[in-house]
PDB file of N, CA and C in Angstrom:
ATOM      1  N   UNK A   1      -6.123  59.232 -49.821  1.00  0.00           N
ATOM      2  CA  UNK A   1      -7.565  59.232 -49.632  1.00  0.00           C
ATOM      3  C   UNK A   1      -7.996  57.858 -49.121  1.00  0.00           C
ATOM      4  N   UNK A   2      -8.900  57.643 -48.249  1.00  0.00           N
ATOM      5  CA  UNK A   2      -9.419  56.943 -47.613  1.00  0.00           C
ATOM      6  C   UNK A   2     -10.665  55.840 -48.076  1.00  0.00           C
ATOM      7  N   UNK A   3     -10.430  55.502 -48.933  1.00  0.00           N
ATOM      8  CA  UNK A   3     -11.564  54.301 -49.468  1.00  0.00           C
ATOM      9  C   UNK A   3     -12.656  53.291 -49.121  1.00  0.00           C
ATOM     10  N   UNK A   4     -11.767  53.101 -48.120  1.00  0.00           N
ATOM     11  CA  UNK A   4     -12.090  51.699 -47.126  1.00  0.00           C
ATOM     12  C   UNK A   4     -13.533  51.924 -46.576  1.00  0.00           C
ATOM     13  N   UNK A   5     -13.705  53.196 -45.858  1.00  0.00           N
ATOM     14  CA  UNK A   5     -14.834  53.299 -45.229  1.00  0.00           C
ATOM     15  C   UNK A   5     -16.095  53.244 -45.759  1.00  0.00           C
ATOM     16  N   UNK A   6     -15.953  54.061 -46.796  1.00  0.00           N
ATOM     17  CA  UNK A   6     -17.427  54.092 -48.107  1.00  0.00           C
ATOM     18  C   UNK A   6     -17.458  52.644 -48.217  1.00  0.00           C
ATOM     19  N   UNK A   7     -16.371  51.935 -48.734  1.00  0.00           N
ATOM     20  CA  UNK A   7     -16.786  50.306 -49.281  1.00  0.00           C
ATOM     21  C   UNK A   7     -17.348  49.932 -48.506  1.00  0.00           C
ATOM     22  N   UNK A   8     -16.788  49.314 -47.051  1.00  0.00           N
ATOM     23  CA  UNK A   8     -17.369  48.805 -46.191  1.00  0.00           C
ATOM     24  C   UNK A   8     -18.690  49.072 -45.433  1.00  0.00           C
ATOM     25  N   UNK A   9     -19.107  50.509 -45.788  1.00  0.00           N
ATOM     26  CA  UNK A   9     -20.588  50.994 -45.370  1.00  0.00           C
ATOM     27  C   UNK A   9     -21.043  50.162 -46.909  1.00  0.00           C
ATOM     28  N   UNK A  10     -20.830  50.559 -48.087  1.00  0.00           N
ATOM     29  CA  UNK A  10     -21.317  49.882 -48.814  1.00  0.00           C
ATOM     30  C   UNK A  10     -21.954  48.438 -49.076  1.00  0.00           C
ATOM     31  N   UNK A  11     -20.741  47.796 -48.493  1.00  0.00           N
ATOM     32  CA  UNK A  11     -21.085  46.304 -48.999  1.00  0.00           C
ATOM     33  C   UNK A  11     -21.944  45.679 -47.299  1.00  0.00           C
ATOM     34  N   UNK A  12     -21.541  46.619 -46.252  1.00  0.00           N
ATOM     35  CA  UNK A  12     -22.630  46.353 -45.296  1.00  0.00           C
ATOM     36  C   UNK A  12     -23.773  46.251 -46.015  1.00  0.00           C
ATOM     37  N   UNK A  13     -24.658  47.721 -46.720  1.00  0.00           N
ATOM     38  CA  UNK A  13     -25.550  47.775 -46.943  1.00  0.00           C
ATOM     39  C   UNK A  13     -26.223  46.941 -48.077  1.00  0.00           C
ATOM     40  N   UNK A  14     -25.363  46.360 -48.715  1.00  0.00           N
ATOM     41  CA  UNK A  14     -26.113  45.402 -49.702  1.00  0.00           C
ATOM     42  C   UNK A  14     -25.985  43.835 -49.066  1.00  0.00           C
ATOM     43  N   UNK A  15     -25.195  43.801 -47.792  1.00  0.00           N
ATOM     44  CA  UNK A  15     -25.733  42.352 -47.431  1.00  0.00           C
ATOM     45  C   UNK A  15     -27.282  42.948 -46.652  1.00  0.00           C
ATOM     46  N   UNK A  16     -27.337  43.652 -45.933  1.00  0.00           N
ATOM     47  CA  UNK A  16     -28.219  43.926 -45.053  1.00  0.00           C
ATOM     48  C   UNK A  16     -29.757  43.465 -46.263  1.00  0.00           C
ATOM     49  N   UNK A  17     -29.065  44.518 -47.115  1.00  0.00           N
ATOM     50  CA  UNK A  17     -30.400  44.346 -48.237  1.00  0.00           C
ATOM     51  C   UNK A  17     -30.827  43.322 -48.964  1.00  0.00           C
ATOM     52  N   UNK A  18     -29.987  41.880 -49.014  1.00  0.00           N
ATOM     53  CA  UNK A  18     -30.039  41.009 -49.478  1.00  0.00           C
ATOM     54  C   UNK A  18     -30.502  39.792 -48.442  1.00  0.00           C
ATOM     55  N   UNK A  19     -30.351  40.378 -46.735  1.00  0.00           N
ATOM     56  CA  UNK A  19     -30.846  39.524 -46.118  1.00  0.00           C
ATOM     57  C   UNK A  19     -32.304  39.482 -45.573  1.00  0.00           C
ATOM     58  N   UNK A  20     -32.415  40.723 -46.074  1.00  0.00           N
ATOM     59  CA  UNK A  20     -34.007  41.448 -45.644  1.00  0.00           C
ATOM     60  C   UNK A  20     -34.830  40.706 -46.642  1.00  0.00           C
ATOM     61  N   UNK A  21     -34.444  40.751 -47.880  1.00  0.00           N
ATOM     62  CA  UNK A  21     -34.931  40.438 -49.263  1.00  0.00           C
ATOM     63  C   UNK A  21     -35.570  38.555 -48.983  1.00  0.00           C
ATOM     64  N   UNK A  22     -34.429  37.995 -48.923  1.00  0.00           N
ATOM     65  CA  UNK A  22     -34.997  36.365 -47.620  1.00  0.00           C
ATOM     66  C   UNK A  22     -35.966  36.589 -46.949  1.00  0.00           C
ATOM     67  N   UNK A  23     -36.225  37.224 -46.226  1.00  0.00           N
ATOM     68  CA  UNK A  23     -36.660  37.362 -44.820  1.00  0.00           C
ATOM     69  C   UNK A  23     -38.657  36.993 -45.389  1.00  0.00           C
ATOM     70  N   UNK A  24     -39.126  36.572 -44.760  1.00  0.00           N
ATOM     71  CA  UNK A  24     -40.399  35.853 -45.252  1.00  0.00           C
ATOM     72  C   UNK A  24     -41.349  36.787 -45.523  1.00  0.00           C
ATOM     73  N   UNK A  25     -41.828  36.846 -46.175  1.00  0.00           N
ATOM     74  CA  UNK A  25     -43.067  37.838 -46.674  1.00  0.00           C
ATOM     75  C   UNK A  25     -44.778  37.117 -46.222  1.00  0.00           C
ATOM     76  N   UNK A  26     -45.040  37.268 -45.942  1.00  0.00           N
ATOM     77  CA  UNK A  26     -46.586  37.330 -45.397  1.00  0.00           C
ATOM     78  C   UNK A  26     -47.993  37.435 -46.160  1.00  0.00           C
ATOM     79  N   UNK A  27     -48.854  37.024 -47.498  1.00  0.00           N
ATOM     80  CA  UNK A  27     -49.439  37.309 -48.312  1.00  0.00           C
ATOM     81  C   UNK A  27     -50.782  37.744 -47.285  1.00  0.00           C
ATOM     82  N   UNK A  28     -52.098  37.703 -48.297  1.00  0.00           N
ATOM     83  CA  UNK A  28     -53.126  38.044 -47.773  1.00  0.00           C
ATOM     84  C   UNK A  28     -53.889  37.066 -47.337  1.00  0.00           C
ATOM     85  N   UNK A  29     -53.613  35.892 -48.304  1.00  0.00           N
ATOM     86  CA  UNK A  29     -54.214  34.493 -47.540  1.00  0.00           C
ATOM     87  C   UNK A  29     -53.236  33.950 -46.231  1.00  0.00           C
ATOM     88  N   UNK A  30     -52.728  34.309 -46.414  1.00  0.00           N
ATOM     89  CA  UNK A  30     -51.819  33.699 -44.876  1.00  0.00           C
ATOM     90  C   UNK A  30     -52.344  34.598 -43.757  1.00  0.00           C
ATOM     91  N   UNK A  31     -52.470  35.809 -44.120  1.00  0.00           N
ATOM     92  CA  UNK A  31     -53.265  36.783 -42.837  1.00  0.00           C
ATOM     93  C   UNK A  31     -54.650  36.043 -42.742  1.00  0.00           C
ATOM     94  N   UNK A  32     -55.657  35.939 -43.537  1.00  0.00           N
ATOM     95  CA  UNK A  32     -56.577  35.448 -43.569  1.00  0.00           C
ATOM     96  C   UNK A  32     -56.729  34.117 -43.037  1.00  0.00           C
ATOM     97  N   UNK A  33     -55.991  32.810 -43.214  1.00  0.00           N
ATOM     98  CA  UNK A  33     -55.719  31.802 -42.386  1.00  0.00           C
ATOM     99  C   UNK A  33     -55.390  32.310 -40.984  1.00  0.00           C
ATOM    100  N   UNK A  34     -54.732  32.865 -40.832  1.00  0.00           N
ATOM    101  CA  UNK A  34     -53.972  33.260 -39.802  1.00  0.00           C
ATOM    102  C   UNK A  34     -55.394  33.990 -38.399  1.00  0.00           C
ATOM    103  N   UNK A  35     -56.050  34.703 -39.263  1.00  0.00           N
ATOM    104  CA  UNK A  35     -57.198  35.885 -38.614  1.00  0.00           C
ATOM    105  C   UNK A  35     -58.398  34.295 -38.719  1.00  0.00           C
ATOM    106  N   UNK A  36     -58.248  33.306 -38.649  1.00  0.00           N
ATOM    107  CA  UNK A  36     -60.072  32.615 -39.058  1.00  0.00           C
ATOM    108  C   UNK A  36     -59.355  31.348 -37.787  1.00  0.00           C
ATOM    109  N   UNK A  37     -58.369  30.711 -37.617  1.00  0.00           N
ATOM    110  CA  UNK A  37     -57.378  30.201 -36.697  1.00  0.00           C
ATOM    111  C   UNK A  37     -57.486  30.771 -35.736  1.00  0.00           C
ATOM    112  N   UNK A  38     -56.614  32.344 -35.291  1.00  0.00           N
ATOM    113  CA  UNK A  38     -57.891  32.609 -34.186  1.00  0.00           C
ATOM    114  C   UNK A  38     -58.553  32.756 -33.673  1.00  0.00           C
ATOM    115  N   UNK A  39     -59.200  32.969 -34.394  1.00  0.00           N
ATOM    116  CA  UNK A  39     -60.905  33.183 -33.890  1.00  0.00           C
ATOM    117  C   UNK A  39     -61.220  31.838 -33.422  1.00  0.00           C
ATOM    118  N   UNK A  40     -61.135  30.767 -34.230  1.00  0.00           N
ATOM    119  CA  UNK A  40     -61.173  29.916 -33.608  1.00  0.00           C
ATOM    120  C   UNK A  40     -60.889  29.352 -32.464  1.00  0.00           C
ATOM    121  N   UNK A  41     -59.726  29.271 -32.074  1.00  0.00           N
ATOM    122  CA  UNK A  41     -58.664  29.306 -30.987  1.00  0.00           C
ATOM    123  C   UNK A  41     -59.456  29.985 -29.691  1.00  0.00           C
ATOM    124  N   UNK A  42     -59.720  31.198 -30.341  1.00  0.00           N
ATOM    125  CA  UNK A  42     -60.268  31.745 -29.086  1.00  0.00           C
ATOM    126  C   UNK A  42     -61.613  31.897 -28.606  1.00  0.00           C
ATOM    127  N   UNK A  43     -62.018  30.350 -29.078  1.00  0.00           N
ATOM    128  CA  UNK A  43     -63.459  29.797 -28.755  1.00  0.00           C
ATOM    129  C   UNK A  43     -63.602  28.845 -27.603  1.00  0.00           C
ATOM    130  N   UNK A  44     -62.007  28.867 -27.447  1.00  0.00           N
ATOM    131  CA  UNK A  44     -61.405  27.671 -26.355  1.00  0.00           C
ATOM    132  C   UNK A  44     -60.794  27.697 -25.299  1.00  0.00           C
ATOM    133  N   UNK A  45     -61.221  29.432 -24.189  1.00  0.00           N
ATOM    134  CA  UNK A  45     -59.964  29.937 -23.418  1.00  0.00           C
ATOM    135  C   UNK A  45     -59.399  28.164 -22.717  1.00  0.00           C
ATOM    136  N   UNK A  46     -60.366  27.288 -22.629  1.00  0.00           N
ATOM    137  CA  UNK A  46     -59.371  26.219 -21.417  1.00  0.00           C
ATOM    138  C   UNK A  46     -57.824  26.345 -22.117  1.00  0.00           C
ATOM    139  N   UNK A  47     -57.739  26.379 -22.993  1.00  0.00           N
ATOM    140  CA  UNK A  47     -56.381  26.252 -23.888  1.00  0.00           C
ATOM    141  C   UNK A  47     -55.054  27.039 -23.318  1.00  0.00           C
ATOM    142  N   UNK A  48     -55.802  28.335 -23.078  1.00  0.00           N
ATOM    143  CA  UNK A  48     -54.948  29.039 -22.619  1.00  0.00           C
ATOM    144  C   UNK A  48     -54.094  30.017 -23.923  1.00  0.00           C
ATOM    145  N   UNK A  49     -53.164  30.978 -24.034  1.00  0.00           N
ATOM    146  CA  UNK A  49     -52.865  32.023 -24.840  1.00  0.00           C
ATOM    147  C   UNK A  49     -52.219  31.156 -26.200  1.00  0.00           C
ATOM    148  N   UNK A  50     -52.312  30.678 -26.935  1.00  0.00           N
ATOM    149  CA  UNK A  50     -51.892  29.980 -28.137  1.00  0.00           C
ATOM    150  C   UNK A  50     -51.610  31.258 -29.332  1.00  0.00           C
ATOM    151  N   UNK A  51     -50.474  31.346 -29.737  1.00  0.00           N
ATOM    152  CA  UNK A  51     -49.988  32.225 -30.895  1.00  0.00           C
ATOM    153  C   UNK A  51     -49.886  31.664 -32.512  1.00  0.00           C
ATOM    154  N   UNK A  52     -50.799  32.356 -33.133  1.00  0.00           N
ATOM    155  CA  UNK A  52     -50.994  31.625 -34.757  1.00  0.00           C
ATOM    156  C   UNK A  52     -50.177  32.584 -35.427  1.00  0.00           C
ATOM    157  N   UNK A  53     -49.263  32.010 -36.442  1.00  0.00           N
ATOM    158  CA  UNK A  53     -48.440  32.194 -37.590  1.00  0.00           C
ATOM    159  C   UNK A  53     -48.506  31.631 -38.615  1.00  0.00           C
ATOM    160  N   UNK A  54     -48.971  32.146 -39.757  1.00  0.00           N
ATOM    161  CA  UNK A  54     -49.408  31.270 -41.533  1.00  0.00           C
ATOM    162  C   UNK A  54     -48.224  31.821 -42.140  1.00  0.00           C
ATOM    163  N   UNK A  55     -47.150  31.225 -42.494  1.00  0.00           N
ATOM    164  CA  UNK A  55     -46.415  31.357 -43.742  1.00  0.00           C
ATOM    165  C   UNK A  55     -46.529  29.836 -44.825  1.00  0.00           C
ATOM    166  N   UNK A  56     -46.814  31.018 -45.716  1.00  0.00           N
ATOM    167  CA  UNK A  56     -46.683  29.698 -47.058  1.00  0.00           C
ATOM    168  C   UNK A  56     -47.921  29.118 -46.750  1.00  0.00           C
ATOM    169  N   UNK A  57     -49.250  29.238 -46.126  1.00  0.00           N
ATOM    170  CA  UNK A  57     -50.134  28.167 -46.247  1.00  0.00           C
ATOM    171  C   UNK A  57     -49.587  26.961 -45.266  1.00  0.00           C
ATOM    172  N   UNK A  58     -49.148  27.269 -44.227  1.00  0.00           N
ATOM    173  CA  UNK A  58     -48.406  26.437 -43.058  1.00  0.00           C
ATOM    174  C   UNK A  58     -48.847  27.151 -41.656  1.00  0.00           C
ATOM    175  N   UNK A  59     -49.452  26.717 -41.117  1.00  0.00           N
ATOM    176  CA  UNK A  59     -50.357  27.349 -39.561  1.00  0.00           C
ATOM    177  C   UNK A  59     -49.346  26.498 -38.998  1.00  0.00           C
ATOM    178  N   UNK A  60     -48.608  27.308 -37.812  1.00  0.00           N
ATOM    179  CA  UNK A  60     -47.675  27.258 -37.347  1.00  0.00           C
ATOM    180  C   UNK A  60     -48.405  27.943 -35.335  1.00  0.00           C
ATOM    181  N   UNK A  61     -48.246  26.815 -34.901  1.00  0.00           N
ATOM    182  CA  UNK A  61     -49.116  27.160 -33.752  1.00  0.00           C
ATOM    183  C   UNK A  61     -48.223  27.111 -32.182  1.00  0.00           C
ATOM    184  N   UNK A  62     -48.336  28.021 -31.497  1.00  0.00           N
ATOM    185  CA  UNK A  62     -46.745  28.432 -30.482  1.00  0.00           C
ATOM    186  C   UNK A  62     -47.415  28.568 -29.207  1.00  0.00           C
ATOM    187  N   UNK A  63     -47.185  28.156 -27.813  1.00  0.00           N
ATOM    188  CA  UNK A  63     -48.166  28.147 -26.817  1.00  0.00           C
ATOM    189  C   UNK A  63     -47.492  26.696 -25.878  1.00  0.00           C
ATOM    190  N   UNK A  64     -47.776  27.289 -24.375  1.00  0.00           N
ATOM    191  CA  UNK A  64     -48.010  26.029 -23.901  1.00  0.00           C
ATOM    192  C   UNK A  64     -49.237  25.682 -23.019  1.00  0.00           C
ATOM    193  N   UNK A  65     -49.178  24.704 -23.130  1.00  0.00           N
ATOM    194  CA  UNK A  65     -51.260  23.949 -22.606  1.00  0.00           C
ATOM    195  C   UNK A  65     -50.096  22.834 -21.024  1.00  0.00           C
ATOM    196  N   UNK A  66     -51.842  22.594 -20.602  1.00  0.00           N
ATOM    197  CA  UNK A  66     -51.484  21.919 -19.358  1.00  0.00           C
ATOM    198  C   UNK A  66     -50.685  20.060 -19.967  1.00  0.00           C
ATOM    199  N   UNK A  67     -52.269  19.948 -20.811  1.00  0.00           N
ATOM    200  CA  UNK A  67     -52.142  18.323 -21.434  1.00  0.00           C
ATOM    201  C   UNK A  67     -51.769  18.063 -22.620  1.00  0.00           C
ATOM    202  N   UNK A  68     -51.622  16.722 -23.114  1.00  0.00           N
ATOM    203  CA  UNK A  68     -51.470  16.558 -24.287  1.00  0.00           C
ATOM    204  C   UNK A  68     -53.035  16.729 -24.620  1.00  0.00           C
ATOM    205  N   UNK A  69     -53.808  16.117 -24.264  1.00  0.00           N
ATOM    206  CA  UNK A  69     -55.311  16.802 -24.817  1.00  0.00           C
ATOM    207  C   UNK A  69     -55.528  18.056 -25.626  1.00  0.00           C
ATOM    208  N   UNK A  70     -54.871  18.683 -24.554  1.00  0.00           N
ATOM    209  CA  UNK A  70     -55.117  20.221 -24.784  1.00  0.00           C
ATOM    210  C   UNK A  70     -54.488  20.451 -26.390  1.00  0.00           C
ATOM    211  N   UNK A  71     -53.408  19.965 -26.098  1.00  0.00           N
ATOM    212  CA  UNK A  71     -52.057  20.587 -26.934  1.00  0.00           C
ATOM    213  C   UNK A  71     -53.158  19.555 -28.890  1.00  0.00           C
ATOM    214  N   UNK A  72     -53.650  18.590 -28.027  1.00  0.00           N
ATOM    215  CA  UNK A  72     -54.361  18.039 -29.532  1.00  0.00           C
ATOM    216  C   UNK A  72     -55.483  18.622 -30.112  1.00  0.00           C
ATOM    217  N   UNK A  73     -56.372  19.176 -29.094  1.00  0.00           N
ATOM    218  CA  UNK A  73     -57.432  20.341 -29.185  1.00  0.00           C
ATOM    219  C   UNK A  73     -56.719  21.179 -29.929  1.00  0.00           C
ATOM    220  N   UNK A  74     -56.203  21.782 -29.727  1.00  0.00           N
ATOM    221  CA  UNK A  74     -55.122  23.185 -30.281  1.00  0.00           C
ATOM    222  C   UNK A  74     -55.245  22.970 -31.912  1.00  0.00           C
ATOM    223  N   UNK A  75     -54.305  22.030 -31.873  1.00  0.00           N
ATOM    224  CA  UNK A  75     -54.142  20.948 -33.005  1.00  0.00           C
ATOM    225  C   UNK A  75     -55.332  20.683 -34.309  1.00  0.00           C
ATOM    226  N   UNK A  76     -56.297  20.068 -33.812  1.00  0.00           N
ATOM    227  CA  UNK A  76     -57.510  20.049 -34.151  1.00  0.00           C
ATOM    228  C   UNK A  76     -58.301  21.126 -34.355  1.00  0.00           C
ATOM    229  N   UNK A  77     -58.572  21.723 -33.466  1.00  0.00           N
ATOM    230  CA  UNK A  77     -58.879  23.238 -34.363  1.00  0.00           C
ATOM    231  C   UNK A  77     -58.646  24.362 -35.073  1.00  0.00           C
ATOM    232  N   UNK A  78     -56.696  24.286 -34.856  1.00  0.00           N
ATOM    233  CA  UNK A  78     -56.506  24.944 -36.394  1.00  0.00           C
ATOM    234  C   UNK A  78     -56.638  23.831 -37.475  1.00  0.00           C
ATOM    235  N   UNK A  79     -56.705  23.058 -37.581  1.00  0.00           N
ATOM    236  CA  UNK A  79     -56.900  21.866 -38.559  1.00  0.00           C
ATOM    237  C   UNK A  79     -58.051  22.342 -39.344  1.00  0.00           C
ATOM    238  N   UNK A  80     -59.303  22.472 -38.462  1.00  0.00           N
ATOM    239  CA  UNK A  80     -60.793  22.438 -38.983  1.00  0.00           C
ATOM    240  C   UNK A  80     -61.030  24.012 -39.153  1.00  0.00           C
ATOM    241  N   UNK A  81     -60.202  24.443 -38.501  1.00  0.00           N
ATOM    242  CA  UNK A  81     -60.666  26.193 -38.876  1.00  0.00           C
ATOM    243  C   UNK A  81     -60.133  26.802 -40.654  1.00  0.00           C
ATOM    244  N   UNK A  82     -59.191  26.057 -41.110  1.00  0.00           N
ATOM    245  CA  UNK A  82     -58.768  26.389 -42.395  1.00  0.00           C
ATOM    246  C   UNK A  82     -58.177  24.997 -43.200  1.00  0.00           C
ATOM    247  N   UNK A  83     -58.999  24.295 -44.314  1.00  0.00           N
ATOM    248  CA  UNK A  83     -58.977  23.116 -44.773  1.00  0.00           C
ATOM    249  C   UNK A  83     -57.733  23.070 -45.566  1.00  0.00           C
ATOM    250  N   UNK A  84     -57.299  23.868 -45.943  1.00  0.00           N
ATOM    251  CA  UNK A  84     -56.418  23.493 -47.091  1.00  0.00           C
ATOM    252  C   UNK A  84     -55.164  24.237 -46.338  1.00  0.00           C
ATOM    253  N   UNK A  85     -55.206  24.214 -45.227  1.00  0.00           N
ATOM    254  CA  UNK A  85     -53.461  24.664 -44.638  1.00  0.00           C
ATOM    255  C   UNK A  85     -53.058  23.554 -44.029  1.00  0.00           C
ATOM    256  N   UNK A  86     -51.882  23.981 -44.332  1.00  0.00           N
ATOM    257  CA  UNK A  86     -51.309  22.782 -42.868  1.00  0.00           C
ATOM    258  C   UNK A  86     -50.905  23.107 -41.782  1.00  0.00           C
ATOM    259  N   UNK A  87     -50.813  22.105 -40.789  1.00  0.00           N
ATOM    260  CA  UNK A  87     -50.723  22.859 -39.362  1.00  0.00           C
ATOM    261  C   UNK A  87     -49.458  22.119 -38.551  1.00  0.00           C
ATOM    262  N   UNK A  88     -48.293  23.272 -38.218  1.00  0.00           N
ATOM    263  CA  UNK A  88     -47.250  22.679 -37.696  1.00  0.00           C
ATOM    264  C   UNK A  88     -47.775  22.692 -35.839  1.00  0.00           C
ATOM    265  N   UNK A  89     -48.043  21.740 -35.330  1.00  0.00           N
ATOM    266  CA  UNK A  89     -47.763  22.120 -34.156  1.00  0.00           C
ATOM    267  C   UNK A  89     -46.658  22.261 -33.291  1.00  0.00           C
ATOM    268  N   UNK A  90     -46.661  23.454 -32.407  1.00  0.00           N
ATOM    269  CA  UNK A  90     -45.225  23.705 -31.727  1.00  0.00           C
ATOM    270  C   UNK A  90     -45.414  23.734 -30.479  1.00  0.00           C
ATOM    271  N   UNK A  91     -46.888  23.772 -29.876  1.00  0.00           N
ATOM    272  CA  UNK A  91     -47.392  24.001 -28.792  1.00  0.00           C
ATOM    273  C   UNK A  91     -46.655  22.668 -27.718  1.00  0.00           C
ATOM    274  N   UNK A  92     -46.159  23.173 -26.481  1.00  0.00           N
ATOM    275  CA  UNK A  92     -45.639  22.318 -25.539  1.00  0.00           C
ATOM    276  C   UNK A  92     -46.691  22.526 -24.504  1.00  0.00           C
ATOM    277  N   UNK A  93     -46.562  21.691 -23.579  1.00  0.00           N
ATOM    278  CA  UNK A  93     -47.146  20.957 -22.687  1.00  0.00           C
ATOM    279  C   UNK A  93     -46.244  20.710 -20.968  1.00  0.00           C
ATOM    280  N   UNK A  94     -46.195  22.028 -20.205  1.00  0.00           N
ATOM    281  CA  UNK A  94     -45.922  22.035 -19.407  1.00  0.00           C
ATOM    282  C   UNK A  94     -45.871  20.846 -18.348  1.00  0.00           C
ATOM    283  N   UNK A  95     -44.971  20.838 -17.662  1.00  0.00           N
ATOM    284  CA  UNK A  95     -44.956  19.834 -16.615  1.00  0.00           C
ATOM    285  C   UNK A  95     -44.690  19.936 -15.001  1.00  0.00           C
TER     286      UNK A  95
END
């Protein structure tokens, strides 16, 4: 009898399930940071398409702008749009 196969579907399925389990979860204040960020954001088309992500109370901001201006604008207004997050900027600055 053949064993091997069940195990190995098996223990696939409990890494799979253990890596999912990691995998970041999203609360309601992070949507909420996340939903007030852009709105903001998109008070500013010069900016151009900027993508907001809140994990953990961390505004995480993805996009590229013409200037560094821009890219500090960006910056600055997820800053002021939600006081108590922090804001990673990731936004680059084409050349």
């Amino acid at each position: 009898m053949n064993t091997q196969k069940p195990l190995y579907a098996l223990t696939g399925v409990l890494i799979l399930a253990g890596v999912l389990s990691g995998c970041a979860t999203y609360g309601p204040a992070d949507a909420k940071i996340t939903a007030n960020v852009q709105a903001q954001l998109d008070q500013h088309p010069e900016l151009g398409p900027i993508s907001v992500r809140t994990q953990n109370n961390v505004v995480y901001l993805n996009g590229m702008v013409s200037t560094g201006f821009q890219r500090n604008i960006a910056e600055s207004v997820a800053d002021q749009a939600d006081d108590g997050a922090k804001v990673q900027n990731l936004v680059s600055i084409t050349k």
